[in-house]
C-alpha atoms as a PDB file:
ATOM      1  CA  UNK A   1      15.880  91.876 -28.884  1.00  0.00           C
ATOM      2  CA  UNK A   2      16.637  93.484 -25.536  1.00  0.00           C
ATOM      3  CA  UNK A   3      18.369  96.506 -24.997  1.00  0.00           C
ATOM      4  CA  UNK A   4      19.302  98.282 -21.239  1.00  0.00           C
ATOM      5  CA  UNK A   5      19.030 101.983 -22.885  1.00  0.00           C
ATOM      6  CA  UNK A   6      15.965 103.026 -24.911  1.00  0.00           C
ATOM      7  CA  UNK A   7      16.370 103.213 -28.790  1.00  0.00           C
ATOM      8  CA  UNK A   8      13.973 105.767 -28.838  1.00  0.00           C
ATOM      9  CA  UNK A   9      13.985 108.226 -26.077  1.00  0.00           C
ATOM     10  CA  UNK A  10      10.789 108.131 -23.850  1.00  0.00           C
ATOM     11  CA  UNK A  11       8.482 111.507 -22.995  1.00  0.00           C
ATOM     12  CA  UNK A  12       8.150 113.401 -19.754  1.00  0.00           C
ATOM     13  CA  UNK A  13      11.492 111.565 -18.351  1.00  0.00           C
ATOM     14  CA  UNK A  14      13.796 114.456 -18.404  1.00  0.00           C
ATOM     15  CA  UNK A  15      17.238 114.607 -20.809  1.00  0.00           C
ATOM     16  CA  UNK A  16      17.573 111.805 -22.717  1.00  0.00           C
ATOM     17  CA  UNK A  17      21.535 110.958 -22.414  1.00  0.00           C
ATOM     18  CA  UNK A  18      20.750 107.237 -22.180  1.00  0.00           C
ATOM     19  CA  UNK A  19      19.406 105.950 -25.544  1.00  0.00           C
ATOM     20  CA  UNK A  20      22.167 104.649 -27.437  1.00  0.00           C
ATOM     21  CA  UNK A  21      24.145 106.412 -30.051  1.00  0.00           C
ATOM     22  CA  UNK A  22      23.198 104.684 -33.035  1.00  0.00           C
ATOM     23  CA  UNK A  23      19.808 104.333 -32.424  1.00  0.00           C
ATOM     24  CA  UNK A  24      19.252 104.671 -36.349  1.00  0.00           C
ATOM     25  CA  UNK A  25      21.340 102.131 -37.799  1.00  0.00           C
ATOM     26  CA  UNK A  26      20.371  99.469 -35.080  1.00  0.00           C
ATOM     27  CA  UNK A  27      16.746 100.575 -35.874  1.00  0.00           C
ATOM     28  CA  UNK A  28      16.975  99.772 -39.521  1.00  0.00           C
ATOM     29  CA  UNK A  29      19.084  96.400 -38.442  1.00  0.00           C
ATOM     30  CA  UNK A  30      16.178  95.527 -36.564  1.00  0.00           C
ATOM     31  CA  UNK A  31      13.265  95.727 -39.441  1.00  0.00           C
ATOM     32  CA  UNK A  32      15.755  94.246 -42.234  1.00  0.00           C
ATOM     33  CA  UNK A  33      16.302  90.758 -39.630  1.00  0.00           C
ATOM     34  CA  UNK A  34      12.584  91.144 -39.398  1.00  0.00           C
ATOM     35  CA  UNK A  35      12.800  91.612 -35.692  1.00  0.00           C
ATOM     36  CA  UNK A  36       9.477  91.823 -34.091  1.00  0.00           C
ATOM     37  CA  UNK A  37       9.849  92.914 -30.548  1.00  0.00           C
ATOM     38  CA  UNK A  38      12.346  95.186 -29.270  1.00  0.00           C
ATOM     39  CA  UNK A  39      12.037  95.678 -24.537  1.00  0.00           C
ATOM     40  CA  UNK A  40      14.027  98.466 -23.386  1.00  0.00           C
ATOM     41  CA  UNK A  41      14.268  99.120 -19.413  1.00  0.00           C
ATOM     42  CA  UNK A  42      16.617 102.123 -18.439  1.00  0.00           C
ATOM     43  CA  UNK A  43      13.809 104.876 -17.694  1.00  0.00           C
ATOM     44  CA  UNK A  44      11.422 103.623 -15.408  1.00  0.00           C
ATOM     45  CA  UNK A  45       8.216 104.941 -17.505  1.00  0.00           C
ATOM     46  CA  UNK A  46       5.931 102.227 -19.748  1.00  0.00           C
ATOM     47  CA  UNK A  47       6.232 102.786 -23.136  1.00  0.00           C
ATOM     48  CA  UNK A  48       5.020 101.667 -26.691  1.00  0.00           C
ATOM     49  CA  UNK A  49       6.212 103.083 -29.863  1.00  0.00           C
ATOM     50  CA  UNK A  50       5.615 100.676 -33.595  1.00  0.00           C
ATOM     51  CA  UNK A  51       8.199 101.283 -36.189  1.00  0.00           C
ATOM     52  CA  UNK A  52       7.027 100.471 -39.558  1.00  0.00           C
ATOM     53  CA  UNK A  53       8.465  99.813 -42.734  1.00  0.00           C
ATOM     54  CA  UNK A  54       6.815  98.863 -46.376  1.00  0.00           C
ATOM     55  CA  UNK A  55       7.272  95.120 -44.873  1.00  0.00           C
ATOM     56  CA  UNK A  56       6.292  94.989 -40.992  1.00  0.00           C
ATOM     57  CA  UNK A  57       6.446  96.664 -37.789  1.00  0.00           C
ATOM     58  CA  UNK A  58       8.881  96.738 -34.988  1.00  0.00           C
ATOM     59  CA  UNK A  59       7.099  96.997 -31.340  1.00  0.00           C
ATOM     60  CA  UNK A  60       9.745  98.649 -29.165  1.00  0.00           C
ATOM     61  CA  UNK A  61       8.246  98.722 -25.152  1.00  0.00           C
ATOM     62  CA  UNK A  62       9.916  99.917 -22.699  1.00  0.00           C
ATOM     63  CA  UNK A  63       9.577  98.633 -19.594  1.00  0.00           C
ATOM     64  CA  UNK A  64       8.197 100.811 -16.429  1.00  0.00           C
END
């Protein structure tokens, strides 16, 4: 999945007023679709955060 605003908001870039609203619910849309990968490229900072539930994990990157 590819997103233009982060789902998660990324450190040391300032106020995060970009990453989407429902960040939550698409979160826990992503891990019961069993969604592996999730690239985000709004703030211009590399990223890695894993998301896990009882069943898998969700890689969300963004990109730098």
């Amino acid at each position: 999945m590819c997103f233009h605003h982060q789902l998660i908001p990324i450190p040391n870039t300032g106020k995060e007023r970009s990453a989407i609203d429902d960040s939550g619910d698409m979160l826990k849309m992503l891990l019961e679709t069993k969604a592996d990968l999730v690239l985000n490229g709004h703030r211009h900072t590399s990223n890695l955060y894993t998301v896990s539930s009882s069943e898998k994990d969700l890689f969300i990157f963004n990109a730098g």
